[in-house]
N, C-alpha and C. Protein backbone atom coordinates (compact mmCIF):
# COMPACT_ATOMS: atom_id res chain seq x y z
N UNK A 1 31.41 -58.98 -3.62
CA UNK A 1 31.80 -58.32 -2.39
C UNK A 1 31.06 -58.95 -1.22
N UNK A 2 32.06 -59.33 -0.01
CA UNK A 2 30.74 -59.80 1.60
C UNK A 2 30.54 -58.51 1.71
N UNK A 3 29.06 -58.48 2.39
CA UNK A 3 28.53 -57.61 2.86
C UNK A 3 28.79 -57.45 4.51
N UNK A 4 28.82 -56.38 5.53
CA UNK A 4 28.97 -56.11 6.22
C UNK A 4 27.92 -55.87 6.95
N UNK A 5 27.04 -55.88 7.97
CA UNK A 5 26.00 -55.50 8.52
C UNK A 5 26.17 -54.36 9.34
N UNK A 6 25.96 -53.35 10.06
CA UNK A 6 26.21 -52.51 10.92
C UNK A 6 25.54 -52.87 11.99
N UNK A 7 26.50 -52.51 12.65
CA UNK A 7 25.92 -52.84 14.12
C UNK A 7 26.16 -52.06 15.25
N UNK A 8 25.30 -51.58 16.01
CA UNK A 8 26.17 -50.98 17.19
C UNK A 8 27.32 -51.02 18.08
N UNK A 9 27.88 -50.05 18.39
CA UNK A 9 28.53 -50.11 18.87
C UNK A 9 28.62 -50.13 20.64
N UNK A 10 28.92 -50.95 21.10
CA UNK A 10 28.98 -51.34 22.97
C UNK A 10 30.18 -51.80 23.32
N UNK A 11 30.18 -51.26 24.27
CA UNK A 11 31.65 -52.17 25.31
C UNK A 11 31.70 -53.59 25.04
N UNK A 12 30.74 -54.40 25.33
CA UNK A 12 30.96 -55.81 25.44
C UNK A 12 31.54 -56.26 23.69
N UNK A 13 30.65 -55.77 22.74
CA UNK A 13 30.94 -55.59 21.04
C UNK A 13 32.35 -55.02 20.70
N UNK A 14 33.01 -54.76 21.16
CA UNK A 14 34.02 -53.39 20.98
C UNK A 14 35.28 -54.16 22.15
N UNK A 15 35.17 -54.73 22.95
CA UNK A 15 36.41 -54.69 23.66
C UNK A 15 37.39 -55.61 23.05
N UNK A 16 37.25 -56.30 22.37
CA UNK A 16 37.80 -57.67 21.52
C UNK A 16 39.54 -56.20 20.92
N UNK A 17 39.00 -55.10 20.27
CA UNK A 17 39.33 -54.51 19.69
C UNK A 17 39.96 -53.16 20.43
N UNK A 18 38.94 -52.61 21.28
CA UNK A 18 39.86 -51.49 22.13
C UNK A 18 39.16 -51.37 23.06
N UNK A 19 38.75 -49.61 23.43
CA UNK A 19 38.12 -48.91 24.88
C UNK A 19 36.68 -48.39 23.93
N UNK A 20 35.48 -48.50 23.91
CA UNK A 20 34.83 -47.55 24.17
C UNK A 20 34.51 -46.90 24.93
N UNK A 21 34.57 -45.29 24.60
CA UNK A 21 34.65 -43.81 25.50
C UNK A 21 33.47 -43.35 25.26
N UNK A 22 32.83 -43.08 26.71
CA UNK A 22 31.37 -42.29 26.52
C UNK A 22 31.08 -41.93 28.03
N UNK A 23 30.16 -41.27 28.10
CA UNK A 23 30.04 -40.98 29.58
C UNK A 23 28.74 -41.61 30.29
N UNK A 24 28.42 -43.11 29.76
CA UNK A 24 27.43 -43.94 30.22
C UNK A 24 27.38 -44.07 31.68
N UNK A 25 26.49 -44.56 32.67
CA UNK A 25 26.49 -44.98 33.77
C UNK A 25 26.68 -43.61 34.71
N UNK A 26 27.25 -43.81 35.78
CA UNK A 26 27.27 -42.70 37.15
C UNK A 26 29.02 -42.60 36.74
N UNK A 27 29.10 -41.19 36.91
CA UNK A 27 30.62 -40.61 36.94
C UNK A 27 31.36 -41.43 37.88
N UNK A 28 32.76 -41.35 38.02
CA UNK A 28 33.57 -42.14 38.88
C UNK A 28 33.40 -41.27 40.40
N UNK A 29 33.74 -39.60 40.02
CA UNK A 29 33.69 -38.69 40.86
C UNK A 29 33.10 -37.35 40.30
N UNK A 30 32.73 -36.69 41.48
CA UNK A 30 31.85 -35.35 40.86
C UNK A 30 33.16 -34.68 41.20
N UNK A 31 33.33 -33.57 40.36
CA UNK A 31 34.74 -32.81 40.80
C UNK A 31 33.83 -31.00 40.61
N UNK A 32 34.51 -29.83 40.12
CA UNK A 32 34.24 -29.01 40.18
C UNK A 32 32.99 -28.51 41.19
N UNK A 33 32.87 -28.18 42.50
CA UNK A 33 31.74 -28.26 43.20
C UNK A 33 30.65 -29.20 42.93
N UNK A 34 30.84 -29.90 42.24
CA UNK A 34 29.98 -30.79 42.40
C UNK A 34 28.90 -30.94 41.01
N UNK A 35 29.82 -29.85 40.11
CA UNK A 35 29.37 -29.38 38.82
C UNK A 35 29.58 -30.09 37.47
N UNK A 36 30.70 -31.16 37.59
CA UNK A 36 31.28 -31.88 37.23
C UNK A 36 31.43 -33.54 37.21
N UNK A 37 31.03 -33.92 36.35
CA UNK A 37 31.14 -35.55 36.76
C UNK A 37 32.48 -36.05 35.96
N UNK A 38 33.49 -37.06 36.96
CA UNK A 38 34.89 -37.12 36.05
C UNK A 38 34.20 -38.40 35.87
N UNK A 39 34.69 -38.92 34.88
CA UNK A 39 34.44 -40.48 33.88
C UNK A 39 36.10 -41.11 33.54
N UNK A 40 36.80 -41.41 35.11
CA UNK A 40 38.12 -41.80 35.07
C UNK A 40 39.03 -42.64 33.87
N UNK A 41 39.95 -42.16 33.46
CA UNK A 41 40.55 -43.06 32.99
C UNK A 41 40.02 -44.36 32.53
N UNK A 42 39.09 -43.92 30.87
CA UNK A 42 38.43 -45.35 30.32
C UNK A 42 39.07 -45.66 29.12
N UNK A 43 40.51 -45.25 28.85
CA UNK A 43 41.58 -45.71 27.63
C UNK A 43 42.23 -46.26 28.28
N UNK A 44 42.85 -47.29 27.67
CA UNK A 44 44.40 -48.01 27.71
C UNK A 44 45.06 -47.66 27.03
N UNK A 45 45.88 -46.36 26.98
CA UNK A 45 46.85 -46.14 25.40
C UNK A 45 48.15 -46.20 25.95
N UNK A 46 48.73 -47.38 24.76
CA UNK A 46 50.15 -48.75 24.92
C UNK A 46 50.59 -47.90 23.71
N UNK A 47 51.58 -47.40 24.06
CA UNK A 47 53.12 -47.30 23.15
C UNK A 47 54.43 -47.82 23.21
N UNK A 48 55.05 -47.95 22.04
CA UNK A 48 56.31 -48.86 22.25
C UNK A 48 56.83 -47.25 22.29
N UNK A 49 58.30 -47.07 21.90
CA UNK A 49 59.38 -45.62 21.86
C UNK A 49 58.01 -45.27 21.26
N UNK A 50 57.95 -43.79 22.21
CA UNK A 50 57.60 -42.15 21.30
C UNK A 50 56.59 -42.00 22.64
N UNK A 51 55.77 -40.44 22.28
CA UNK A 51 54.78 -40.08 23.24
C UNK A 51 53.65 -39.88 22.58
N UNK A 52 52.84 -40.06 23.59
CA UNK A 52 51.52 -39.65 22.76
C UNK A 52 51.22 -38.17 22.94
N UNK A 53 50.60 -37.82 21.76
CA UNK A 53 50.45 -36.31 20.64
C UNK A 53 48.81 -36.45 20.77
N UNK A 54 48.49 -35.41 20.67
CA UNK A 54 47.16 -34.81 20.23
C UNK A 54 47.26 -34.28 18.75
N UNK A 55 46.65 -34.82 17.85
CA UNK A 55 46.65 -34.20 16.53
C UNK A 55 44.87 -34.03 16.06
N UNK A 56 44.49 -33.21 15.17
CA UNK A 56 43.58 -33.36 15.10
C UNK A 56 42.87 -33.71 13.45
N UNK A 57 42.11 -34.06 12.66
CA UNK A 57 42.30 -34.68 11.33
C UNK A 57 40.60 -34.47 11.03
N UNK A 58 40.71 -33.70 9.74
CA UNK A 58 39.34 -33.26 9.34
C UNK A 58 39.11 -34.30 7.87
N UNK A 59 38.24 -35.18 8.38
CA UNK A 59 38.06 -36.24 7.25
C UNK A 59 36.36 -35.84 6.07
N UNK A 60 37.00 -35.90 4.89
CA UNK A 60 35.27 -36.11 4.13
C UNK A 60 34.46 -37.06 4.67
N UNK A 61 33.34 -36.45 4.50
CA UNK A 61 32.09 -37.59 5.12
C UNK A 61 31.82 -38.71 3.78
N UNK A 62 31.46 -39.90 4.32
CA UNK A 62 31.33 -41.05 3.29
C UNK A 62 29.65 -41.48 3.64
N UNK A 63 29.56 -41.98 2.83
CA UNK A 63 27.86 -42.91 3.12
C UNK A 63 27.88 -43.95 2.51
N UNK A 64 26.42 -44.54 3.04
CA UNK A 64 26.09 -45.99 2.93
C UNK A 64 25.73 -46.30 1.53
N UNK A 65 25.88 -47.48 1.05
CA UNK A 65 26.63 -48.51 1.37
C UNK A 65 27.91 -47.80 1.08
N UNK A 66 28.94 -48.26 2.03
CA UNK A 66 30.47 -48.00 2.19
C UNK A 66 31.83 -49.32 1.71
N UNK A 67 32.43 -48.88 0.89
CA UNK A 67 32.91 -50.08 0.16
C UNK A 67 34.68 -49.84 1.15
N UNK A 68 35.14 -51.11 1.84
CA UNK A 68 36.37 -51.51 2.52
C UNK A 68 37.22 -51.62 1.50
N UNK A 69 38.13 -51.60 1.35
CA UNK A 69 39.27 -52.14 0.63
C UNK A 69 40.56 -52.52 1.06
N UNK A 70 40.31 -51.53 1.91
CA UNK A 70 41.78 -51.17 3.03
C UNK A 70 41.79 -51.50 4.45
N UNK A 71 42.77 -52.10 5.30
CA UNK A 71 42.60 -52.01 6.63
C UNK A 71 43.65 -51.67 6.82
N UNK A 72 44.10 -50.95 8.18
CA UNK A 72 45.49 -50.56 8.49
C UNK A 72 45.21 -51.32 10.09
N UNK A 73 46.83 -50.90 10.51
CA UNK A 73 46.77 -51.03 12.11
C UNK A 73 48.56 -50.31 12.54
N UNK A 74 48.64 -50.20 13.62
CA UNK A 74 49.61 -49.73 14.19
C UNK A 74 50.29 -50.31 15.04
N UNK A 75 51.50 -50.66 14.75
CA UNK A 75 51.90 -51.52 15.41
C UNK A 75 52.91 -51.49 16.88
N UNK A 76 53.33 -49.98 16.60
CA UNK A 76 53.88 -49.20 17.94
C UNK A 76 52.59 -48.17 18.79
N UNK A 77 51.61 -48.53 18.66
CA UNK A 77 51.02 -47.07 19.38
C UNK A 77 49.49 -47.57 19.04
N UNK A 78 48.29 -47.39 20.57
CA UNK A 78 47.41 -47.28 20.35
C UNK A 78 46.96 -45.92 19.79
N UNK A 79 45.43 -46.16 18.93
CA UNK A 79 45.00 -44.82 18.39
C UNK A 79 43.58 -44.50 18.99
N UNK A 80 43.60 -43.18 19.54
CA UNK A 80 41.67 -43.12 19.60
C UNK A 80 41.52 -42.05 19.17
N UNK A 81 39.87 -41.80 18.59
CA UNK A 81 39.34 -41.41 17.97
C UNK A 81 38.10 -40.92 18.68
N UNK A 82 38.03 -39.45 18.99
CA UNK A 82 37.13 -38.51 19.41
C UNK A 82 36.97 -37.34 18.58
N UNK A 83 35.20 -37.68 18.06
CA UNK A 83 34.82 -36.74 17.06
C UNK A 83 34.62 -35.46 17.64
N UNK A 84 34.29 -34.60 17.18
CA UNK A 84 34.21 -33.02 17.58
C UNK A 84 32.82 -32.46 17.22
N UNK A 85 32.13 -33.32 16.83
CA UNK A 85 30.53 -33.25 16.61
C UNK A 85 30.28 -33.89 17.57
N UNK A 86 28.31 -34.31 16.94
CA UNK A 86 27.51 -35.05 17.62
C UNK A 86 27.19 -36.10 16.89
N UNK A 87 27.75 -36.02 15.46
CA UNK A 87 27.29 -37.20 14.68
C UNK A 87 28.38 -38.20 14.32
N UNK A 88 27.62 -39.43 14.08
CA UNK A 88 27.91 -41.08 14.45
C UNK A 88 28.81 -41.19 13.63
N UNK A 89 29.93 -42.32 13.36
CA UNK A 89 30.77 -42.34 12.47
C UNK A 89 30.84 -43.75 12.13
N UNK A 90 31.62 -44.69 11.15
CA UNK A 90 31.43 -45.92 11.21
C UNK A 90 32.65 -46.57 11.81
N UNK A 91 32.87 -47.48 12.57
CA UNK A 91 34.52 -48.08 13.15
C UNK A 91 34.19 -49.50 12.41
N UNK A 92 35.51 -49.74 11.49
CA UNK A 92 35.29 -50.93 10.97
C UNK A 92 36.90 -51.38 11.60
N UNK A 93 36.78 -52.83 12.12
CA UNK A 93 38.16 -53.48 12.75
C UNK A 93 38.30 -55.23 12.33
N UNK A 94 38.90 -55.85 12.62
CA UNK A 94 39.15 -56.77 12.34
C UNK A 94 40.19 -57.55 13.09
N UNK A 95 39.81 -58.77 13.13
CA UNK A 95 40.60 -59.89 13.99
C UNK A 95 42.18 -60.12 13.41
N UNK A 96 42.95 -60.44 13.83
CA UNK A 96 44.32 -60.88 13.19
C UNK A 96 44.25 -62.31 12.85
N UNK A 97 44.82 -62.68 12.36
CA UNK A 97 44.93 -63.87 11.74
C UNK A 97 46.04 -64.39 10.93
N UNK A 98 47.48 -64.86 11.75
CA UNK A 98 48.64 -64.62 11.25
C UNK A 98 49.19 -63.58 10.29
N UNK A 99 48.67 -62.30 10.45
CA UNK A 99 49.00 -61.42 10.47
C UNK A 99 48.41 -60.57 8.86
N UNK A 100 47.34 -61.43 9.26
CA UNK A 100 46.22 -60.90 7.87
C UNK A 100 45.25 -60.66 8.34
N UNK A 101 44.50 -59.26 8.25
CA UNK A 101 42.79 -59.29 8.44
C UNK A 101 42.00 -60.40 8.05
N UNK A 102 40.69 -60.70 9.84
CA UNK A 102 40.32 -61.41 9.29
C UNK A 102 38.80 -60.99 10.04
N UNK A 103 37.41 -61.59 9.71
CA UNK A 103 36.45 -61.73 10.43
C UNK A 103 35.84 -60.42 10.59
N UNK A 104 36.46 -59.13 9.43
CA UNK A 104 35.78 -57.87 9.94
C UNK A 104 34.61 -57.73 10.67
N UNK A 105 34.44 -56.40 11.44
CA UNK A 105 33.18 -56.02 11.75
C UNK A 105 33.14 -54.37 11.60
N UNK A 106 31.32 -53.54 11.40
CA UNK A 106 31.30 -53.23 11.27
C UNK A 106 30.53 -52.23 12.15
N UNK A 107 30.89 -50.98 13.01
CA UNK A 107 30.02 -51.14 14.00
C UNK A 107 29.78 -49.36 13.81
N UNK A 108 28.10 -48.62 14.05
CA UNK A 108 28.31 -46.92 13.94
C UNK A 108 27.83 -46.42 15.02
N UNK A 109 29.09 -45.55 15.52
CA UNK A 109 28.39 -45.03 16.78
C UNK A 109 27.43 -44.12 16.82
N UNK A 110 27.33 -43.87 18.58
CA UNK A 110 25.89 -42.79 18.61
C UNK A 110 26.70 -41.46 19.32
N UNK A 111 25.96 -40.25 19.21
CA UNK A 111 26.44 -39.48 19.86
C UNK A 111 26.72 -39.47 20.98
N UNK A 112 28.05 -38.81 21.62
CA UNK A 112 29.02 -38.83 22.65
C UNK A 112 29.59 -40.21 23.07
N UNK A 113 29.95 -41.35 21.54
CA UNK A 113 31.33 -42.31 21.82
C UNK A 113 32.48 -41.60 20.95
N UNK A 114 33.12 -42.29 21.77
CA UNK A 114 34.28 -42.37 20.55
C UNK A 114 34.89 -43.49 21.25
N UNK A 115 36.40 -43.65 20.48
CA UNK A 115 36.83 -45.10 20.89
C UNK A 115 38.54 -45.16 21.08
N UNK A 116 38.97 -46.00 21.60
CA UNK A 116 40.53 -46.34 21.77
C UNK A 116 40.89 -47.46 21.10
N UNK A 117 41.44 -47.44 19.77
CA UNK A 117 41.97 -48.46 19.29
C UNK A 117 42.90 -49.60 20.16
N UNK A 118 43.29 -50.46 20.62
CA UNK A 118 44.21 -51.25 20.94
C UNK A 118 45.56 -51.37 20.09
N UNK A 119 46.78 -51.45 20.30
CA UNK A 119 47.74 -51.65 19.64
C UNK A 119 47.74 -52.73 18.76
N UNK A 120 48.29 -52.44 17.40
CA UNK A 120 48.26 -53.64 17.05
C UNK A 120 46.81 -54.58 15.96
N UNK A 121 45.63 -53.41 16.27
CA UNK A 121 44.41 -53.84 15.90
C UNK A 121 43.93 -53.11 14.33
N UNK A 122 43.78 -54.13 13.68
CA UNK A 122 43.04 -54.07 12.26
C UNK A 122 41.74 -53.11 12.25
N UNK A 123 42.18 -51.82 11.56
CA UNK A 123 40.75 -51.28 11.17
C UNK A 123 41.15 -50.53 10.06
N UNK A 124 39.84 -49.54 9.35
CA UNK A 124 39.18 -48.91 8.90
C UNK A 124 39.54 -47.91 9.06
N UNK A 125 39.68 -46.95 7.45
CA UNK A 125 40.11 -45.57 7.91
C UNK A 125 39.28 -44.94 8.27
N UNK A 126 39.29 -43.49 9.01
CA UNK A 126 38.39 -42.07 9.80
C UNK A 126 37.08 -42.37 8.74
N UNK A 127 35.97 -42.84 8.54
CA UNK A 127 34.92 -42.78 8.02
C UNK A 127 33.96 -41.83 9.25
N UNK A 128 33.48 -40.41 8.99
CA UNK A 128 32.62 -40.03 9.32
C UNK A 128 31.22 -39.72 8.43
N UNK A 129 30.18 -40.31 8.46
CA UNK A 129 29.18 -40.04 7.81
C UNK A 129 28.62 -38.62 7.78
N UNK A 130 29.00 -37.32 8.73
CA UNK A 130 28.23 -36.37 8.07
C UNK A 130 29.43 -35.71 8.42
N UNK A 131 29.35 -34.08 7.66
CA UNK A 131 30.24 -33.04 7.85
C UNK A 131 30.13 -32.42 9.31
N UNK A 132 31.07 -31.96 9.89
CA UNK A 132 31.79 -31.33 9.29
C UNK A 132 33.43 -32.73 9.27
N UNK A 133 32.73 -33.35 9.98
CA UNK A 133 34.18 -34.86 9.92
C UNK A 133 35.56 -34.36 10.98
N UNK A 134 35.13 -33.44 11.80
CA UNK A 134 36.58 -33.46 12.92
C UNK A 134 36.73 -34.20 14.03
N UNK A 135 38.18 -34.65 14.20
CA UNK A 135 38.30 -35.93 15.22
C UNK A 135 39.66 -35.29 15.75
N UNK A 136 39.30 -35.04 17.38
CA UNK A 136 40.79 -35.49 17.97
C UNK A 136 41.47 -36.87 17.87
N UNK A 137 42.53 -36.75 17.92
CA UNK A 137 43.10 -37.76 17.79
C UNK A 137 43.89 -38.26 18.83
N UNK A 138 44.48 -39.35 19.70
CA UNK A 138 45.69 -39.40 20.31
C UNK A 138 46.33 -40.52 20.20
N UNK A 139 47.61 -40.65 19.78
CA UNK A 139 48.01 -41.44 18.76
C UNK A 139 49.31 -41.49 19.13
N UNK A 140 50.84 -42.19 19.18
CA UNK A 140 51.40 -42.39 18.99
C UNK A 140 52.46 -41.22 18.14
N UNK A 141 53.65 -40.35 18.83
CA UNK A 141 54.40 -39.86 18.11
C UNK A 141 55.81 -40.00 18.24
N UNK A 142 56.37 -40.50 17.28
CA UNK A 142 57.71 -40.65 17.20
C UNK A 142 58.51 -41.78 16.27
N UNK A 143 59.69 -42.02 16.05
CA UNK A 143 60.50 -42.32 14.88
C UNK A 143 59.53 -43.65 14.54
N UNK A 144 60.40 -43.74 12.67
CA UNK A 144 59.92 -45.39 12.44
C UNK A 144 58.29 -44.50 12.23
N UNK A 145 58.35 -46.20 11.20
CA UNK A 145 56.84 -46.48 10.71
C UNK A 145 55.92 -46.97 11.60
N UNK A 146 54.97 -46.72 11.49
CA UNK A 146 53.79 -47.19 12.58
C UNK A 146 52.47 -47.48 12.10
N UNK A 147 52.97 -47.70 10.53
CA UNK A 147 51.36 -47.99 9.98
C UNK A 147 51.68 -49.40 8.71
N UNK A 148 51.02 -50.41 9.03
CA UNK A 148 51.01 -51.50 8.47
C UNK A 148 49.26 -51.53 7.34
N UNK A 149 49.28 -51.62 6.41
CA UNK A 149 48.13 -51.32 5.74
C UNK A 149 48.11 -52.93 4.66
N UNK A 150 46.61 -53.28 4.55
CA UNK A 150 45.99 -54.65 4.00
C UNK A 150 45.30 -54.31 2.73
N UNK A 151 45.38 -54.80 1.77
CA UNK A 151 44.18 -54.09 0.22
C UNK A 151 44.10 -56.21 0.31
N UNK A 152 42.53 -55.51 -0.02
CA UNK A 152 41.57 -56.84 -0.04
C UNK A 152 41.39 -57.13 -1.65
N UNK A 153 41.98 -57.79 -2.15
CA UNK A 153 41.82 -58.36 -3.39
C UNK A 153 40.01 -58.34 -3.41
N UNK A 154 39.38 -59.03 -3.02
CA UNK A 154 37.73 -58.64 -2.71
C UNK A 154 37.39 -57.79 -1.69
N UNK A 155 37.07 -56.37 -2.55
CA UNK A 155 36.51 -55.50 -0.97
C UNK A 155 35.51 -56.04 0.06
N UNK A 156 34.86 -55.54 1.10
CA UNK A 156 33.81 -55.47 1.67
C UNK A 156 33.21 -54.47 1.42
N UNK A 157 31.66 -54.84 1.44
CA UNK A 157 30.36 -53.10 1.54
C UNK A 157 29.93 -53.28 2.74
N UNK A 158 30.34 -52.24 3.59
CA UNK A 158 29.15 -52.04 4.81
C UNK A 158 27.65 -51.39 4.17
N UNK A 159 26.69 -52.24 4.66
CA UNK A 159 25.31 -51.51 4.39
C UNK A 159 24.72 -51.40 6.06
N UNK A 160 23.12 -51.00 6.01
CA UNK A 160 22.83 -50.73 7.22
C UNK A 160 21.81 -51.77 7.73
């Protein structure tokens, strides 16, 4: 099996692949008297036909070392992923490569990211490392398949 390293997760690390969402830096605008900091519009979510849905998806927690096997991606509809805790989860994605995963990476966030998949982009299923594992979701709804999935004849292990 390659091994995977973990690595943090950052904008500059992460944009290859989608949006990371967090409320880093100075708000865009203070709204509610001044009670409020808005953090404008930091997704790009690209759909071909359908609308985007709010669903929400309660995943088992997994731990380290974490064995890949699988990558999916979507090929009509970006996906993001906002946990409903405070604890970190792992985002594993991957480069295309005529239309095969390639070059994974493995990255775990910290409390208050979550992330916007890009259309089209190779990852890793909902891995949350602790319970209770709830994630909004916003995703792509409507006709037709929208999920293209990879099994790695040799898995990957993320370790830490």
């Amino acid at each position: 099996m390659t091994q995977l390293k973990l690595a943090p997760l950052t904008p500059e690390a992460f944009a290859p692949f989608g949006d990371l969402l967090d409320c880093s830096g100075d708000p865009d605008k203070l709204i509610n008297q001044g009670m409020c900091g808005r953090f404008h519009d930091r997704a790009t979510l690209d759909f071909n036909a359908g609308r985007a849905g709010i669903s929400l998806f309660k995943a088992k927690p997994r731990a380290l070392p974490y064995t890949v096997d699988m990558v999916e991606r979507h090929p009509d509809g970006s996906q993001a992923f906002i946990p409903m805790s405070e604890h970190p989860f792992l985002v594993i994605v991957a480069e295309d490569a005529d239309g095969t995963p390639a070059n994974l990476r493995a990255f775990i966030t910290k409390s208050g990211q979550a992330i916007n998949l890009h259309r089209n982009i190779w990852h890793g299923v909902l891995t949350p490392l602790h319970a209770p594992g709830q994630f909004a979701v916003i995703d792509r709804i409507g006709e037709g398949a929208n999920l293209e999935e990879h099994w790695f004849d040799d898995p990957y292990v993320v370790v830490s």
